[in-house]
N, C-alpha and C. Protein backbone atom coordinates (compact mmCIF):
# COMPACT_ATOMS: atom_id res chain seq x y z
N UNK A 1 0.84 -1.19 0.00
CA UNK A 1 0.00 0.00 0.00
C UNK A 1 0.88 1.24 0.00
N UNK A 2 0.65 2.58 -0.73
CA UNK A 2 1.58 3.21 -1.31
C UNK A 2 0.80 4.07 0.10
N UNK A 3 1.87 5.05 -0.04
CA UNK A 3 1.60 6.17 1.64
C UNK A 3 1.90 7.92 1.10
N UNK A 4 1.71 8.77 1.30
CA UNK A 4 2.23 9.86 1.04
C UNK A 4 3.36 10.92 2.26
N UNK A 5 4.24 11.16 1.73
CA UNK A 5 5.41 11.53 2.86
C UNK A 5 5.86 13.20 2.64
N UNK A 6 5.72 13.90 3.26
CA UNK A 6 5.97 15.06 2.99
C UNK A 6 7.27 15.36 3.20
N UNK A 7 8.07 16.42 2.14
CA UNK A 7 9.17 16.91 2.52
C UNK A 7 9.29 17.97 2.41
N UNK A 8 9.93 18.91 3.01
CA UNK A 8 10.47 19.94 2.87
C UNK A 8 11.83 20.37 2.22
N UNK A 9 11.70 21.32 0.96
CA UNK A 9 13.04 21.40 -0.20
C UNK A 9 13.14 23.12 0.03
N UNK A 10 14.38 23.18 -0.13
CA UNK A 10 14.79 24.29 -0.71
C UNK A 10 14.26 25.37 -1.78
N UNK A 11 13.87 26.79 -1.95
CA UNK A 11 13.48 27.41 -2.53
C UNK A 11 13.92 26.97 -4.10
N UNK A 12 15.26 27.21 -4.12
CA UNK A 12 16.01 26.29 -5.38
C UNK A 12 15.71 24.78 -5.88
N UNK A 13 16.00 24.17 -5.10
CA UNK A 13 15.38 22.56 -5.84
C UNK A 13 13.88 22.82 -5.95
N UNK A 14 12.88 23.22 -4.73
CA UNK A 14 11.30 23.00 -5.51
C UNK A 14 11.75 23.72 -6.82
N UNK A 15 12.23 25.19 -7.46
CA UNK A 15 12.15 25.38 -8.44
C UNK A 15 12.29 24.61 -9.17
N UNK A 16 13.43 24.13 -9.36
CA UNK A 16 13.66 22.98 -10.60
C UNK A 16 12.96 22.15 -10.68
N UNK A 17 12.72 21.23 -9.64
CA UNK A 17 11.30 20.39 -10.02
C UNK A 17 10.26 20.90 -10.52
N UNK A 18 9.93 22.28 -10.20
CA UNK A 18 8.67 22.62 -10.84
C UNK A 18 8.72 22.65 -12.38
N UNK A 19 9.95 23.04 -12.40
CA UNK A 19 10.28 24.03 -13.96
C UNK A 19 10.74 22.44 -14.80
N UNK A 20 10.75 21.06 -14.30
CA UNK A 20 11.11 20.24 -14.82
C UNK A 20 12.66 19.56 -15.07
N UNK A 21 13.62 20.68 -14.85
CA UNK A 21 14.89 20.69 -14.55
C UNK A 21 15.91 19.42 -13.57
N UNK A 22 14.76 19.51 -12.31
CA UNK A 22 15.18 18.23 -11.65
C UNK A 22 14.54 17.25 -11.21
N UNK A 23 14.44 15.64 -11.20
CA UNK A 23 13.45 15.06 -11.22
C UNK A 23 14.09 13.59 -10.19
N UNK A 24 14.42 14.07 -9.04
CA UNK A 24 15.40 13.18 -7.80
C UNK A 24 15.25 13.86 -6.72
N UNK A 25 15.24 13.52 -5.65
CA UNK A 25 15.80 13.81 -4.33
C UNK A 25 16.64 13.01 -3.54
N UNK A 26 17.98 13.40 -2.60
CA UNK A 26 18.60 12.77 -1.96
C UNK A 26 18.74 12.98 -0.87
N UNK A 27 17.74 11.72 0.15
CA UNK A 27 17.46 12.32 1.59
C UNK A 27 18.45 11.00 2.40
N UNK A 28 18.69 11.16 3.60
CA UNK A 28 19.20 10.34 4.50
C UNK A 28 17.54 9.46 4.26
N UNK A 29 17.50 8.26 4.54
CA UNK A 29 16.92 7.02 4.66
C UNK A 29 16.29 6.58 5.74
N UNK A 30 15.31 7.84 6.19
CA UNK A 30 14.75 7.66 7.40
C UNK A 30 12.92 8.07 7.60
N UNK A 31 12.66 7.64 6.16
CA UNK A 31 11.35 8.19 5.73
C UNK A 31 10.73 6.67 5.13
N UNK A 32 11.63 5.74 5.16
CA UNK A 32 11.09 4.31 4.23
C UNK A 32 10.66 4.47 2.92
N UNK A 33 10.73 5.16 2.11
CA UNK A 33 10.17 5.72 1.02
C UNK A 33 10.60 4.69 -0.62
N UNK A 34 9.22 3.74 -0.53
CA UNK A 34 9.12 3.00 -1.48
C UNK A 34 8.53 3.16 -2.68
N UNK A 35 8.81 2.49 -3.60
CA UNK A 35 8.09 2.75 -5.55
C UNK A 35 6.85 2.56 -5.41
N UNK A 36 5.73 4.03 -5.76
CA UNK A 36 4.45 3.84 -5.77
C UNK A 36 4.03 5.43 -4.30
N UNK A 37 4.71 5.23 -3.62
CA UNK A 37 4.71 6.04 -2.70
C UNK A 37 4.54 7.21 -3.78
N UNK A 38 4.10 8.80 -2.30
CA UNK A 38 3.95 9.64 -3.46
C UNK A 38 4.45 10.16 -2.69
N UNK A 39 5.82 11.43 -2.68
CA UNK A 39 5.85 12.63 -1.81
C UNK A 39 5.55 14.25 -2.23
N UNK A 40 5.34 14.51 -1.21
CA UNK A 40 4.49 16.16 -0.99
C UNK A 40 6.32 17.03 -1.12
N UNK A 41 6.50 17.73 -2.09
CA UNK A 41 7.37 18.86 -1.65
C UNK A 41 7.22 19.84 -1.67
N UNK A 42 7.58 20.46 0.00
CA UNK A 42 6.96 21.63 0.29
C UNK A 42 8.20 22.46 -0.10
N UNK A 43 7.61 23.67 -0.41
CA UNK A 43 8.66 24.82 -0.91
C UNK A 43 9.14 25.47 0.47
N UNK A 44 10.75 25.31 1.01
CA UNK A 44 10.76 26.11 2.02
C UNK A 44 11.41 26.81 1.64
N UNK A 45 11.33 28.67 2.43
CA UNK A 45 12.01 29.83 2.46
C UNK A 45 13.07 29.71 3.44
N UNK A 46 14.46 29.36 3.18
CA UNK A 46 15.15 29.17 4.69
C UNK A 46 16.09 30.91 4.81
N UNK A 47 15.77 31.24 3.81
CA UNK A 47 16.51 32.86 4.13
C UNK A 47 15.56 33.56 4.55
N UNK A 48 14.16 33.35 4.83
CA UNK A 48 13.80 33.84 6.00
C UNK A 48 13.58 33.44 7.27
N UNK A 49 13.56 32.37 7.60
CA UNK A 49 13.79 30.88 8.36
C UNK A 49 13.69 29.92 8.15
N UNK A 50 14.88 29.02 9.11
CA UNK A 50 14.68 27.91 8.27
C UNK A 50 13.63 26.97 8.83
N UNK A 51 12.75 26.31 8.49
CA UNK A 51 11.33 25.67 8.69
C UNK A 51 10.18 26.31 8.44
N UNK A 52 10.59 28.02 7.40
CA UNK A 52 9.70 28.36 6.63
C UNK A 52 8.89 27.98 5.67
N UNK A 53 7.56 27.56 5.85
CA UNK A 53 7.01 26.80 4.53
C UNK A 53 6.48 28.17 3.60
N UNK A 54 6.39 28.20 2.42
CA UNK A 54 5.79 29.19 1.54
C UNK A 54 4.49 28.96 1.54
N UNK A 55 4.18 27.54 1.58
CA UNK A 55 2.56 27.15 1.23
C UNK A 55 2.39 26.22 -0.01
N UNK A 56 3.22 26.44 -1.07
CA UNK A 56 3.36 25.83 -2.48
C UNK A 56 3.68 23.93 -2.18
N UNK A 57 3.20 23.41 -3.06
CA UNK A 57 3.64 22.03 -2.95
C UNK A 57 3.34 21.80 -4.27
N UNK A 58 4.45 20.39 -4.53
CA UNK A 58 4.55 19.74 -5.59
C UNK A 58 4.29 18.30 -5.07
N UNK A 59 2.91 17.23 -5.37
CA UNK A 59 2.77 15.98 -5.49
C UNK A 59 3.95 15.15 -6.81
N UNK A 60 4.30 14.20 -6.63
CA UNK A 60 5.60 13.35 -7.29
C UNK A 60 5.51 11.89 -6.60
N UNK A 61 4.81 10.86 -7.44
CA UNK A 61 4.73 9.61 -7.56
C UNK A 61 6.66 8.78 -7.62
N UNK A 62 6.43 8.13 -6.52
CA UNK A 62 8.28 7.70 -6.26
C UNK A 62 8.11 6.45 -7.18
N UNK A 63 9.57 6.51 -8.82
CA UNK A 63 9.36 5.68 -9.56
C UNK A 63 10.43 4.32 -9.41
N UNK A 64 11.34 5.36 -8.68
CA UNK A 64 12.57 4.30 -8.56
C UNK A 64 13.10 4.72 -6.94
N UNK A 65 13.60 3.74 -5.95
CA UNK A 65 14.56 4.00 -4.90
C UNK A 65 15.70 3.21 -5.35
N UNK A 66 16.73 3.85 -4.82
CA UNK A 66 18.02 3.23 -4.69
C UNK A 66 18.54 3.20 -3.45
N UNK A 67 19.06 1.89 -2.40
CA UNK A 67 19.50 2.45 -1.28
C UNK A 67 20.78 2.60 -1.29
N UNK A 68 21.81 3.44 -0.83
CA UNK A 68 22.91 3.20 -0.92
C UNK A 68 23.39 1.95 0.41
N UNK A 69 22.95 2.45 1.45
CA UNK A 69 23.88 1.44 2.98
C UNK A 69 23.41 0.12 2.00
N UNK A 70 22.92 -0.42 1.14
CA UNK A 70 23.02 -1.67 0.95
C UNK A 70 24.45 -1.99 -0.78
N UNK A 71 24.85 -0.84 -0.47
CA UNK A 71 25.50 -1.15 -2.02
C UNK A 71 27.24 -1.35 -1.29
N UNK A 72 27.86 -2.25 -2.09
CA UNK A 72 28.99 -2.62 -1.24
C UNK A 72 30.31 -2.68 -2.47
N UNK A 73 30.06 -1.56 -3.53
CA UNK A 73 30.75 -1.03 -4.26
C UNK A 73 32.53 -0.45 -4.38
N UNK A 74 32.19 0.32 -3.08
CA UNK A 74 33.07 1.14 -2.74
C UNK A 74 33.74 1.12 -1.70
N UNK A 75 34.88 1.30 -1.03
CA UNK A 75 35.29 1.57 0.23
C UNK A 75 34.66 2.55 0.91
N UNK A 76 34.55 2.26 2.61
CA UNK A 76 34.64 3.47 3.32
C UNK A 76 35.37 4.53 2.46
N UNK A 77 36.75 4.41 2.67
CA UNK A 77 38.04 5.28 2.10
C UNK A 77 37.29 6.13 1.08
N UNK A 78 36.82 5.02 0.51
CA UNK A 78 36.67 6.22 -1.35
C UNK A 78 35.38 6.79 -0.70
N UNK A 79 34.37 6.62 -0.51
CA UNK A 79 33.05 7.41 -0.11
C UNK A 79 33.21 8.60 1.08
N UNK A 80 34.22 8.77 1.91
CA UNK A 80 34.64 9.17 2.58
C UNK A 80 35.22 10.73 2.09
N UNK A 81 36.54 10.26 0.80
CA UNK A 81 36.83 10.84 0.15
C UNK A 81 35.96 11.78 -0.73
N UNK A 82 35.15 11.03 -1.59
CA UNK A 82 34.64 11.18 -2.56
C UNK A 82 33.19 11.68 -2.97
N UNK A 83 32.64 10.73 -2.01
CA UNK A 83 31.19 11.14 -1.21
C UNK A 83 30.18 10.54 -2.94
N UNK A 84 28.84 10.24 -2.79
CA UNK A 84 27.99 9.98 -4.08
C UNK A 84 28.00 11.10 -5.02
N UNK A 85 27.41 10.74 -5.79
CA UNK A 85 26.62 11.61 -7.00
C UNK A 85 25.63 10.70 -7.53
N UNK A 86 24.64 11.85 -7.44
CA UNK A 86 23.38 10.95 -7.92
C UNK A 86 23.19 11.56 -9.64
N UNK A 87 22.92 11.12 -9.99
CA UNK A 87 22.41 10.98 -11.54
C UNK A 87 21.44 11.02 -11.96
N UNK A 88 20.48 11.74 -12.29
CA UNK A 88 18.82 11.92 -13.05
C UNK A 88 19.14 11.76 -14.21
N UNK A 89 18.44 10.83 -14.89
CA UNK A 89 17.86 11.42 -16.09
C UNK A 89 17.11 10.99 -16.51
């Protein structure tokens, strides 16, 4: 059963999602957020505070997860170093 999860984004990323530009988010893994799920992104203002909501939201059906703590790719060392990059397209 799919659930809806709200988040709160940056003035900058909601833009791009809106405008179509970006179509990902990369949160720490503490929301369970599975394919079918839908999340709410709320537009926050953090240059006027941060846990400012504007009011605006974008609904977004989750098509793909990837977890990373299960991918065993890389070293500590190199992720450490190096840190992810996520990839849309």
């Amino acid at each position: 059963m799919s659930k809806e999860i709200k988040l709160d984004v940056d003035k900058d990323s909601f833009k791009k999602v809106l405008d179509g530009e970006k179509d990902f988010e990369v949160r720490l893994d503490h929301y369970n957020i599975k394919k079918g799920d839908v999340v709410i992104l709320r537009e926050e203002d953090r240059e006027k505070e941060v846990g400012f909501l504007t009011g605006r939201e974008i609904k977004k059906k989750v098509n793909c997860v990837v977890k990373t703590k299960d991918l065993n790719y890389w070293s500590e060392k190199e992720i450490n170093k190096k840190g992810f990059l996520v990839v849309g397209f």
